[in-house]
PDB file of N, CA and C in Angstrom:
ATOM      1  N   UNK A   1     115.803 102.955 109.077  1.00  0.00           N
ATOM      2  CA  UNK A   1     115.256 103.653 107.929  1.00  0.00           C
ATOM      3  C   UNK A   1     113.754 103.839 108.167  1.00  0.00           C
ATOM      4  N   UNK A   2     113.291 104.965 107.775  1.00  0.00           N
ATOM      5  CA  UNK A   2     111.836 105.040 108.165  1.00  0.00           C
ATOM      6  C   UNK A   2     111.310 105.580 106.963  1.00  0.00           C
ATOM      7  N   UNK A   3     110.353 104.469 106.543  1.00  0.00           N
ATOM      8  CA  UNK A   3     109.082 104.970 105.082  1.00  0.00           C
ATOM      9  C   UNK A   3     108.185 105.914 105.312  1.00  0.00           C
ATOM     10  N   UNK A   4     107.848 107.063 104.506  1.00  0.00           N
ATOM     11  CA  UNK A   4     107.304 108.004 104.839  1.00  0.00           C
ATOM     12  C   UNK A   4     106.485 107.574 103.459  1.00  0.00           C
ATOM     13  N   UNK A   5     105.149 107.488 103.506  1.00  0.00           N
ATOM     14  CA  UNK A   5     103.978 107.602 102.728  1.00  0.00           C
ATOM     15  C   UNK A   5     103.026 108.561 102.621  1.00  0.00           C
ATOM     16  N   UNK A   6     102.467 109.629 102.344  1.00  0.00           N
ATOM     17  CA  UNK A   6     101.365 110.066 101.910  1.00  0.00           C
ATOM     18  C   UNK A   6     100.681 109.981 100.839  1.00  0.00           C
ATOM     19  N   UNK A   7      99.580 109.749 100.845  1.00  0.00           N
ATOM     20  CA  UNK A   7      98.488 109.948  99.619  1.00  0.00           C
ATOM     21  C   UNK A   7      97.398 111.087  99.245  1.00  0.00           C
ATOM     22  N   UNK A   8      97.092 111.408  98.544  1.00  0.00           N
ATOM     23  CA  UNK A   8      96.299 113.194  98.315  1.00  0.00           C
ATOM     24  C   UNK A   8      95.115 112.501  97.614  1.00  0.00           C
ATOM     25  N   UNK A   9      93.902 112.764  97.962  1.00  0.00           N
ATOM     26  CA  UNK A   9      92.870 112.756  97.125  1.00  0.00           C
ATOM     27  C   UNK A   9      92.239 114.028  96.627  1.00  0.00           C
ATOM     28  N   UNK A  10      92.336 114.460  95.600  1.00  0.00           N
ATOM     29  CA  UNK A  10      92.087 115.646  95.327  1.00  0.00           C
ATOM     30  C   UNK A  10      90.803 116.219  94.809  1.00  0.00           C
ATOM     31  N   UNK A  11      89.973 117.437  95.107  1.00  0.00           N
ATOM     32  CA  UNK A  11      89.013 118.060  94.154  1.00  0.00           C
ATOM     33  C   UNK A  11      88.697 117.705  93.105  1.00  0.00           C
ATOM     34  N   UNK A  12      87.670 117.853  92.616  1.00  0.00           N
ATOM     35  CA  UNK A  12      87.938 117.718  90.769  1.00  0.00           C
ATOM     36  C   UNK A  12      87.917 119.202  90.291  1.00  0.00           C
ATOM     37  N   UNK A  13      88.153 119.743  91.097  1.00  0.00           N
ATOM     38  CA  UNK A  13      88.470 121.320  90.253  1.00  0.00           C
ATOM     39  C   UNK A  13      88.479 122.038  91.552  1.00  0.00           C
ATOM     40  N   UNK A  14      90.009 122.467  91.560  1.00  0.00           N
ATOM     41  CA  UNK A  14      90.452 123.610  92.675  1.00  0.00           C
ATOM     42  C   UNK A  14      91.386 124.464  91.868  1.00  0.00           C
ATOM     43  N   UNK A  15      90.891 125.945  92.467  1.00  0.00           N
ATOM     44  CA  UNK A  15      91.888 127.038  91.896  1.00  0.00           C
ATOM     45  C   UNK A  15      91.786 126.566  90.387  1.00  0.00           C
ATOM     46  N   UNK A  16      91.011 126.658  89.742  1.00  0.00           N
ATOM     47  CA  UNK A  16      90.389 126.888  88.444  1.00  0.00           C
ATOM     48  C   UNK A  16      90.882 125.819  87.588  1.00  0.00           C
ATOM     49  N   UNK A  17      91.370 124.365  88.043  1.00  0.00           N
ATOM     50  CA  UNK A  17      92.082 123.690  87.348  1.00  0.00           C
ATOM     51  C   UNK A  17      91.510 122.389  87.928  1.00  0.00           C
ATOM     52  N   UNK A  18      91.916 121.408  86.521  1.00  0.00           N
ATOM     53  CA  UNK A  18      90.780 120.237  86.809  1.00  0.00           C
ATOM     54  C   UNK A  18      92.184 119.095  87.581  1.00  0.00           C
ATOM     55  N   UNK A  19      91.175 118.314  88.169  1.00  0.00           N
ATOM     56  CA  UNK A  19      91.759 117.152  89.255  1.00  0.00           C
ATOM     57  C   UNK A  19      93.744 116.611  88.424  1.00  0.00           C
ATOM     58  N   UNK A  20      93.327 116.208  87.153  1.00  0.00           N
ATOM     59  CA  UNK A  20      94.428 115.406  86.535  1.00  0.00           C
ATOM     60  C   UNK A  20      95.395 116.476  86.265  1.00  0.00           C
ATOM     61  N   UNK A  21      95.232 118.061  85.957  1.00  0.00           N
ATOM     62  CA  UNK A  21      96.111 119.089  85.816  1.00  0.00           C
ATOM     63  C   UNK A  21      96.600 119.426  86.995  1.00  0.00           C
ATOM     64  N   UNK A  22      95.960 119.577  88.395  1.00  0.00           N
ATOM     65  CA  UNK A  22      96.351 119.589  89.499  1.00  0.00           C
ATOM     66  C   UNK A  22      97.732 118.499  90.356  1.00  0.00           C
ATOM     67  N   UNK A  23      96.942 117.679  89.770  1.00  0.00           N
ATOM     68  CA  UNK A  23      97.959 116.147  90.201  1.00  0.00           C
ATOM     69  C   UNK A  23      99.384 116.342  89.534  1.00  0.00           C
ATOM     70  N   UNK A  24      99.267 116.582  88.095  1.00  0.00           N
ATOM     71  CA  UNK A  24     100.814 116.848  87.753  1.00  0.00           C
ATOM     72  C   UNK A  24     101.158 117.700  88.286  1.00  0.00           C
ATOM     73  N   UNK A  25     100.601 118.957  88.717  1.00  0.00           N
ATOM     74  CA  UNK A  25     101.861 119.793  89.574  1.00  0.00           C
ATOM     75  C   UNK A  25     102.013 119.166  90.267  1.00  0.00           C
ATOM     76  N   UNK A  26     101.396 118.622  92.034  1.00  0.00           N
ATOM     77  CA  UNK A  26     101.761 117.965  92.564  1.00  0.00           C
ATOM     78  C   UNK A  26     102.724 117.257  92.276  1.00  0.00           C
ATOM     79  N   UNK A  27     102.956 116.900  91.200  1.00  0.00           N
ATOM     80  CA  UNK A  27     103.862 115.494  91.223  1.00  0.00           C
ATOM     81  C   UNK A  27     105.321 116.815  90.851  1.00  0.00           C
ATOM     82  N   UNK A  28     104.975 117.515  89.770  1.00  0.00           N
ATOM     83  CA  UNK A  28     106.159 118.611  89.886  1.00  0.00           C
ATOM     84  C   UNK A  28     106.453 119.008  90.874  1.00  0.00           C
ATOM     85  N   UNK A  29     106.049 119.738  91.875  1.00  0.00           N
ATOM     86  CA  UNK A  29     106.936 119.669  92.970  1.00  0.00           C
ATOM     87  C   UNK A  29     107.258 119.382  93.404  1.00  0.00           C
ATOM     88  N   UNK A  30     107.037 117.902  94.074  1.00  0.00           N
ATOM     89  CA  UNK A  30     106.950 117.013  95.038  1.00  0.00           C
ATOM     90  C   UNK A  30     108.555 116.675  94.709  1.00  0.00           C
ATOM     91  N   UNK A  31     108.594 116.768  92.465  1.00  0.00           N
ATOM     92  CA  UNK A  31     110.229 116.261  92.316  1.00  0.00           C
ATOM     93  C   UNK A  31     110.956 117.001  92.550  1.00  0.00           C
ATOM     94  N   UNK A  32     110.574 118.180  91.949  1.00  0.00           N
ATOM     95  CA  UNK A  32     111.343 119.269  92.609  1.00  0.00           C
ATOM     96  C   UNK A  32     111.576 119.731  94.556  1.00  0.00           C
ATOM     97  N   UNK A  33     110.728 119.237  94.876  1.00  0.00           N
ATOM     98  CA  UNK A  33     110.927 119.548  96.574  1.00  0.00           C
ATOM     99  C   UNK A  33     112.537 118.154  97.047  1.00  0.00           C
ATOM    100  N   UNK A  34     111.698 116.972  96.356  1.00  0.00           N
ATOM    101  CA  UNK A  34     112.928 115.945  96.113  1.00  0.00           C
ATOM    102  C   UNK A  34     114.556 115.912  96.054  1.00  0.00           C
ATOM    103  N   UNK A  35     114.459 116.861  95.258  1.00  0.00           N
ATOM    104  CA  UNK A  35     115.926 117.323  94.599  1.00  0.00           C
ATOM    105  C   UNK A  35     116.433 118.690  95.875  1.00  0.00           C
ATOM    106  N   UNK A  36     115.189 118.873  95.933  1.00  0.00           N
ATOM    107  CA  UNK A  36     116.182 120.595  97.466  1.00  0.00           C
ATOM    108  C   UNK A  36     116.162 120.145  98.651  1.00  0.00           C
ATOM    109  N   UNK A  37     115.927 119.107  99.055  1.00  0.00           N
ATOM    110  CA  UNK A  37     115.845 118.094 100.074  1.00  0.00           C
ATOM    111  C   UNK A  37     116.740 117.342 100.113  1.00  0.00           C
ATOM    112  N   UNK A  38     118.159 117.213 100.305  1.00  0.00           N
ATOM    113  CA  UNK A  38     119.157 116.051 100.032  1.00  0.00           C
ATOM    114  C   UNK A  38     118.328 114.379 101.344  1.00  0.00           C
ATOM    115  N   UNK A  39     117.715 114.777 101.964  1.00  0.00           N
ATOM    116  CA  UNK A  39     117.741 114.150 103.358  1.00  0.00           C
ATOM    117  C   UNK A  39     116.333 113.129 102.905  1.00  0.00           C
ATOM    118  N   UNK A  40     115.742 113.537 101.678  1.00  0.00           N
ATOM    119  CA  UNK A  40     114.989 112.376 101.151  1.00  0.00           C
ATOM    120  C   UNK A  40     115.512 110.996 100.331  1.00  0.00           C
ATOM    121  N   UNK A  41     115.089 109.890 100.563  1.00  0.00           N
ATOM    122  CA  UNK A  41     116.285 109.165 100.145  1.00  0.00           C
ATOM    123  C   UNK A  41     114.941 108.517  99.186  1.00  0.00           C
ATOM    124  N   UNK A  42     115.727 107.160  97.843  1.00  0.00           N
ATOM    125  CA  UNK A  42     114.521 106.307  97.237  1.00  0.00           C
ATOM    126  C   UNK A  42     113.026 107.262  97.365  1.00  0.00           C
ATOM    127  N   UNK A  43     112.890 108.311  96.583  1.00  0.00           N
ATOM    128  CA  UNK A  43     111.876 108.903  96.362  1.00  0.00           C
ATOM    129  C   UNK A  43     110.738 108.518  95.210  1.00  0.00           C
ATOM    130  N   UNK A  44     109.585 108.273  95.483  1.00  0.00           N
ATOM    131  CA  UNK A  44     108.772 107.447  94.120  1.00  0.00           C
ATOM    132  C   UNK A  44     107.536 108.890  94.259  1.00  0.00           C
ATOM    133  N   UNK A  45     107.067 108.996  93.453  1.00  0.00           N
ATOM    134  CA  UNK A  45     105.606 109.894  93.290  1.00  0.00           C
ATOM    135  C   UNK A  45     104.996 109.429  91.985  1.00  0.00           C
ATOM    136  N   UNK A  46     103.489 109.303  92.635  1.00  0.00           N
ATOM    137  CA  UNK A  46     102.873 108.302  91.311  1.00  0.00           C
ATOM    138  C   UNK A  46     101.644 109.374  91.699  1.00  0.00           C
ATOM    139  N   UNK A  47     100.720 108.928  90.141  1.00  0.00           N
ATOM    140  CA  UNK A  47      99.783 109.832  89.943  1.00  0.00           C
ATOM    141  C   UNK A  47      98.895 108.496  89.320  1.00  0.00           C
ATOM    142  N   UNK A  48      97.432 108.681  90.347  1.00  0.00           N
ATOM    143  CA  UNK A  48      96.871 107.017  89.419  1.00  0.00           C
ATOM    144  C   UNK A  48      96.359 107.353  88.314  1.00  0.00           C
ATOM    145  N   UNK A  49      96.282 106.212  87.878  1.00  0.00           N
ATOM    146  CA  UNK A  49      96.695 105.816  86.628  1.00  0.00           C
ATOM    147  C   UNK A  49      94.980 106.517  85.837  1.00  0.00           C
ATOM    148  N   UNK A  50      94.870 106.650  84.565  1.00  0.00           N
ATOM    149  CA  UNK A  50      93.192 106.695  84.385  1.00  0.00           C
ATOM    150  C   UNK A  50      92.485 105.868  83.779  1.00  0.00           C
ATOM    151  N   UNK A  51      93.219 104.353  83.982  1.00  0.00           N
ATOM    152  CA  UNK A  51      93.063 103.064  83.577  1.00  0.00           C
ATOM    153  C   UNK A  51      92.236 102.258  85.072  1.00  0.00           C
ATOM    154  N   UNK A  52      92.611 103.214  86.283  1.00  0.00           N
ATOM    155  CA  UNK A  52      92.874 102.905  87.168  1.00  0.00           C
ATOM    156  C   UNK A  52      91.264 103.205  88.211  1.00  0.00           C
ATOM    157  N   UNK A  53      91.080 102.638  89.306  1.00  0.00           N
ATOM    158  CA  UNK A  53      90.032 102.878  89.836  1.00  0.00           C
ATOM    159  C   UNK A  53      89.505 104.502  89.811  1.00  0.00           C
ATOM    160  N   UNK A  54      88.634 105.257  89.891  1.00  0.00           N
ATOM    161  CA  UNK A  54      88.956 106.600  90.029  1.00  0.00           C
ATOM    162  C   UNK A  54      88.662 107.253  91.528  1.00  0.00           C
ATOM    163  N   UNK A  55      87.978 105.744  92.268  1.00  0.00           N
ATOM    164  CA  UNK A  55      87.726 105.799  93.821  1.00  0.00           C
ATOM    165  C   UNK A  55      89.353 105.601  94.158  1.00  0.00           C
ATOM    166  N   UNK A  56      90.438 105.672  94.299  1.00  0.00           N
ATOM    167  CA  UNK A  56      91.904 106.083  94.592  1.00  0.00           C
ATOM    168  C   UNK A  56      92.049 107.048  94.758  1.00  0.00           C
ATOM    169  N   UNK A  57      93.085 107.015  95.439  1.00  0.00           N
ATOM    170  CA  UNK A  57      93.604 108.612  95.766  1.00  0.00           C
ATOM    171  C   UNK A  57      94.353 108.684  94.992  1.00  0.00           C
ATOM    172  N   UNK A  58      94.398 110.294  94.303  1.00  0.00           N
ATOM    173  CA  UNK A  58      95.040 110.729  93.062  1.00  0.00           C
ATOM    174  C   UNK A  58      96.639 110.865  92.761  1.00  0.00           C
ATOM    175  N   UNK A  59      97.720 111.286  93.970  1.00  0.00           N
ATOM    176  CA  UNK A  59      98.552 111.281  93.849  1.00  0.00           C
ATOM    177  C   UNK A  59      98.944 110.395  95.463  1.00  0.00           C
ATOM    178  N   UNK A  60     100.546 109.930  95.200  1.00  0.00           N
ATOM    179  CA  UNK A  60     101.026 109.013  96.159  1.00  0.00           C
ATOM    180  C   UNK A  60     102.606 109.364  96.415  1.00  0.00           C
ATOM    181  N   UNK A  61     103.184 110.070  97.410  1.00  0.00           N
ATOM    182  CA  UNK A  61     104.578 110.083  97.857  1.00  0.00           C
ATOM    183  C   UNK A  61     104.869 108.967  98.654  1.00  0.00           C
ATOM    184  N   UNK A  62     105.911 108.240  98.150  1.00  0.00           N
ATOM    185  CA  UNK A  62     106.646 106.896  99.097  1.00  0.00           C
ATOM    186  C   UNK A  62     108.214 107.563  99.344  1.00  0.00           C
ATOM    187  N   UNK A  63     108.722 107.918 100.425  1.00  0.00           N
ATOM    188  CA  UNK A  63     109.788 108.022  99.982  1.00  0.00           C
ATOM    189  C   UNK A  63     110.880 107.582 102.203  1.00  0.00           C
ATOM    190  N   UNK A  64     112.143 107.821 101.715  1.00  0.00           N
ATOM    191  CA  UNK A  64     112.669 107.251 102.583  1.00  0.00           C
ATOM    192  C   UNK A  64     113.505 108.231 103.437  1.00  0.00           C
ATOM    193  N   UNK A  65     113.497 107.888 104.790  1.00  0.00           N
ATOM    194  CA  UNK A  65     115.042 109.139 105.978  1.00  0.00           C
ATOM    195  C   UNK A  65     115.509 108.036 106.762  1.00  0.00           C
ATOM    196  N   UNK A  66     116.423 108.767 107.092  1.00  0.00           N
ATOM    197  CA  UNK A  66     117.364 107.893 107.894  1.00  0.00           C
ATOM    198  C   UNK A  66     117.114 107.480 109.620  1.00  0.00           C
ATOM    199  N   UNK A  67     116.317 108.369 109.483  1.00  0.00           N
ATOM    200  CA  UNK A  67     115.117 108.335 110.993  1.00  0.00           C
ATOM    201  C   UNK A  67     113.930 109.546 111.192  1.00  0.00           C
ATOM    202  N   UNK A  68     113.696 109.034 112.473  1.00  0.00           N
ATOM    203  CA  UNK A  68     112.492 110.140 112.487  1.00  0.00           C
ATOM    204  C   UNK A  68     113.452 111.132 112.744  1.00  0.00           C
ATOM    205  N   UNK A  69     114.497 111.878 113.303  1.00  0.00           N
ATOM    206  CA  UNK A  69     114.991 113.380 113.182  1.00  0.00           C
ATOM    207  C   UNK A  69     115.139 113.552 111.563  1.00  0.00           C
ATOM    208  N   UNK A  70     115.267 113.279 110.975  1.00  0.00           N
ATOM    209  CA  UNK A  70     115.818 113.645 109.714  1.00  0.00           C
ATOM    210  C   UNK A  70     113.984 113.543 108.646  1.00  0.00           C
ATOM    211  N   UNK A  71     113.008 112.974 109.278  1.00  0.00           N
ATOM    212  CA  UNK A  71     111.757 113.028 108.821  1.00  0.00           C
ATOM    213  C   UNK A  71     111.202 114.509 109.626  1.00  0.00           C
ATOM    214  N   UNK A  72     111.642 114.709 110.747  1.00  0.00           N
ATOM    215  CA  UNK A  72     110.606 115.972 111.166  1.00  0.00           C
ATOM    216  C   UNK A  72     111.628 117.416 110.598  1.00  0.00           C
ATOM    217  N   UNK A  73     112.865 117.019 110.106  1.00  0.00           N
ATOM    218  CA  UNK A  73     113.797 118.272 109.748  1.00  0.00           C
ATOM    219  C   UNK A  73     112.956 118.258 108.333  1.00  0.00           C
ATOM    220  N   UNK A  74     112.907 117.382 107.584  1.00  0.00           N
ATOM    221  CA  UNK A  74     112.118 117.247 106.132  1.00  0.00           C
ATOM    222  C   UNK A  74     110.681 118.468 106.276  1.00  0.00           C
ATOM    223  N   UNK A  75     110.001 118.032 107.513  1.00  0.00           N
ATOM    224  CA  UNK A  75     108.401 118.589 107.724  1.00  0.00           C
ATOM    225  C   UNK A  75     108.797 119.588 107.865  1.00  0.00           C
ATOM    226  N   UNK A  76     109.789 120.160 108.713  1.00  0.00           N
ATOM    227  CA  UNK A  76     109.691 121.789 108.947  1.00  0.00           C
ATOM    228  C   UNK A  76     110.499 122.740 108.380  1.00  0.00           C
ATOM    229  N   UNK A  77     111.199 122.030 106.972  1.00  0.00           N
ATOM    230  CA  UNK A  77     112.282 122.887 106.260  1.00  0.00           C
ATOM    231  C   UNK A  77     111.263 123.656 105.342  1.00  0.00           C
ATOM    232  N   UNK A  78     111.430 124.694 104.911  1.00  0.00           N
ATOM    233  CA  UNK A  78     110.694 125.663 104.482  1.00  0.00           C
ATOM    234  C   UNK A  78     110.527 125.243 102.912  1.00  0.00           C
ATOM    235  N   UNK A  79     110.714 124.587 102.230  1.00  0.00           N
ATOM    236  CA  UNK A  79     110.357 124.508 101.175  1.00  0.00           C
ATOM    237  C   UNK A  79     109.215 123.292 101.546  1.00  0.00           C
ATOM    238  N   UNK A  80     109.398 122.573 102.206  1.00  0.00           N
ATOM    239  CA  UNK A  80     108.271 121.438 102.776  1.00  0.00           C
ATOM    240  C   UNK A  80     107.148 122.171 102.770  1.00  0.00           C
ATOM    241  N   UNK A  81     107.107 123.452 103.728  1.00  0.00           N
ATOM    242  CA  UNK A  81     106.096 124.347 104.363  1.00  0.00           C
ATOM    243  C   UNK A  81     105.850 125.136 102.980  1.00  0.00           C
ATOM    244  N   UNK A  82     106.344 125.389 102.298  1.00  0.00           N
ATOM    245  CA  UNK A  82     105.489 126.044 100.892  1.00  0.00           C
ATOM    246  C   UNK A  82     104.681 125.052 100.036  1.00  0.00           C
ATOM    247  N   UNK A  83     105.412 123.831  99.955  1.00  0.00           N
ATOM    248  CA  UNK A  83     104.601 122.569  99.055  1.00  0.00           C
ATOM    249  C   UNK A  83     103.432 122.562  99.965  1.00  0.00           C
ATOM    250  N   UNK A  84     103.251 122.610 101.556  1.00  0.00           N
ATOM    251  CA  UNK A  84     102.006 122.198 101.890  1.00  0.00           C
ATOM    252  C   UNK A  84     101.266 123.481 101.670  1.00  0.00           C
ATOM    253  N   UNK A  85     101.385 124.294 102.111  1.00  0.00           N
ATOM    254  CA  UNK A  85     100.447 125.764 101.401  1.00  0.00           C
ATOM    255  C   UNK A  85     100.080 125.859 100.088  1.00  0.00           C
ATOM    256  N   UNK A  86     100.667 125.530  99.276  1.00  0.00           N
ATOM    257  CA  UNK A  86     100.696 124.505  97.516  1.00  0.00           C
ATOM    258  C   UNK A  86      99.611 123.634  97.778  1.00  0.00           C
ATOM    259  N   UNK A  87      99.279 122.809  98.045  1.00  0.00           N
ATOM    260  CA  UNK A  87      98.590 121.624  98.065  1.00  0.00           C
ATOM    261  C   UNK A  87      97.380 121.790  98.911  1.00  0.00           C
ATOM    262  N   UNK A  88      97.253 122.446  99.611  1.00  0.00           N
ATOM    263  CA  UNK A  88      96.210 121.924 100.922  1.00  0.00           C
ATOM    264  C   UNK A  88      95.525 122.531  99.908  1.00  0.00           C
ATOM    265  N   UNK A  89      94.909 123.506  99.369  1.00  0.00           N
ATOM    266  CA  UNK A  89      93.882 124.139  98.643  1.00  0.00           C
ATOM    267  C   UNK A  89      93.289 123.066  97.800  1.00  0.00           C
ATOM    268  N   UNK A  90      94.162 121.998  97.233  1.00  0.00           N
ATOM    269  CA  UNK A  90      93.834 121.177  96.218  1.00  0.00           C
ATOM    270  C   UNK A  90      93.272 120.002  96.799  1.00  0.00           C
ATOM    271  N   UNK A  91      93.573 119.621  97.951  1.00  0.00           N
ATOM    272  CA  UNK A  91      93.201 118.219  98.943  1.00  0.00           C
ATOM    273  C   UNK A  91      91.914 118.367  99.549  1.00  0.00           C
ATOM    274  N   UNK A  92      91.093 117.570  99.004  1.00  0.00           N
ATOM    275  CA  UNK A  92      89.813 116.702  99.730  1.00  0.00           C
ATOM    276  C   UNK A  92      90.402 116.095 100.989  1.00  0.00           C
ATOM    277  N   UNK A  93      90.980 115.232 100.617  1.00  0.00           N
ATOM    278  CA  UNK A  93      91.919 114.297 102.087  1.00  0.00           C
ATOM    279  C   UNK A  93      92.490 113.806 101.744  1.00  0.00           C
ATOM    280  N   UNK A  94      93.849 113.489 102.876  1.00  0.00           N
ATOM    281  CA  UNK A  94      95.088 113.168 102.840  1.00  0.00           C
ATOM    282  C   UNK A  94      95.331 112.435 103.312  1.00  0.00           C
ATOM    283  N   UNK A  95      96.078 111.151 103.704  1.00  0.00           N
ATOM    284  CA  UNK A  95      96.680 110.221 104.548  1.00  0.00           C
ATOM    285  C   UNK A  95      97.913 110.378 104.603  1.00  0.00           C
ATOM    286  N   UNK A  96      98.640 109.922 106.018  1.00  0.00           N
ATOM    287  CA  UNK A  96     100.158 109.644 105.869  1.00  0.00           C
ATOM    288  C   UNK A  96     100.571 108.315 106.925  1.00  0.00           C
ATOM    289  N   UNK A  97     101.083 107.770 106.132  1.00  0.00           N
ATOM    290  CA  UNK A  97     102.172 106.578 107.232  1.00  0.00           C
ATOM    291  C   UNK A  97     103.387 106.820 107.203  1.00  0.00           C
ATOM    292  N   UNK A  98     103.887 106.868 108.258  1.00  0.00           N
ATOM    293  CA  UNK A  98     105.302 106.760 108.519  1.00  0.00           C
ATOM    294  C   UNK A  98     105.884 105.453 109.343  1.00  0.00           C
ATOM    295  N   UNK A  99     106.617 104.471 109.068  1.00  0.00           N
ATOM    296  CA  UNK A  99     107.030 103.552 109.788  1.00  0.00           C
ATOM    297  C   UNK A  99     108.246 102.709 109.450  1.00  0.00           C
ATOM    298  N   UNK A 100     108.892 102.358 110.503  1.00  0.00           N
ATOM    299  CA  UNK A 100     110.246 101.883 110.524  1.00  0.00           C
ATOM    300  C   UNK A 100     110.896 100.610 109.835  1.00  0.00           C
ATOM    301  N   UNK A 101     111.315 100.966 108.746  1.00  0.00           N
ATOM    302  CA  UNK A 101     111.345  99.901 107.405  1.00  0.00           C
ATOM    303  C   UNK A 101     112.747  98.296 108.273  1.00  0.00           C
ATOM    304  N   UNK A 102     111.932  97.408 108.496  1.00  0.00           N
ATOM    305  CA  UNK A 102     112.639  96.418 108.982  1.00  0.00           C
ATOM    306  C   UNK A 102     113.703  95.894 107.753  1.00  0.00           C
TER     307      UNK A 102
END
C-alpha cells in the first residue's frame, strides 16, 4: 500500500478570491476528483483549521493505492491533470510524500 500525501500552501488572494474561499474548492474537488477515481483508496482532505497556526499549509490530501502503478495511473488520468491546472494558480508551494505504508 503506498500513502500519497500532499499539502498546498496557498495565496491569500488568487483569481479574485481570498485564501479560506480558495481552500474549500480545493477541498471540493479534491472530493469530487475522489469519487471519479475508483483507484484512490481511505481518502482524508483537511483544510487547517482557523483556530490553527496560520504558518500551516492550508489544505492537506492523505490518501491511499495499491502501489506505485496505480499512484502514477492516478497522476496522469485526466481529471488529475485538470485538478492540477485548477490549483497551481492558487499554490504558493506544495509538498508531496509518497511512501510505502508498512
Amino acid at each position: 500500500m503506498i500513502k500519497h500525501v500532499v499539502c498546498w500552501k496557498l495565496y491569500e488572494e488568487a483569481l479574485g478570491k481570498g485564501k479560506q474561499r480558495n481552500a474549500e474548492m480545493i477541498r471540493e474537488r479534491l472530493q469530487a476528483l475522489s469519487e471519479a477515481i475508483p483507484t484512490m483508496h481511505s481518502v482524508e482532505i483537511g483544510v487547517n483549521s482557523s483556530r490553527a497556526s496560520q504558518d500551516n499549509y492550508d489544505v492537506t490530501l492523505l490518501c491511499e493505492f495499491d502501489d506505485f502503478e496505480t499512484l502514477k495511473a492516478y497522476q496522469e488520468h485526466p481529471e488529475h491533470q485538470a485538478f492540477v491546472e485548477f490549483v497551481t494558480p492558487l499554490t504558493e508551494h506544495v509538498v508531496n510524500v509518497d511512501f510505502e505504508k508498512a
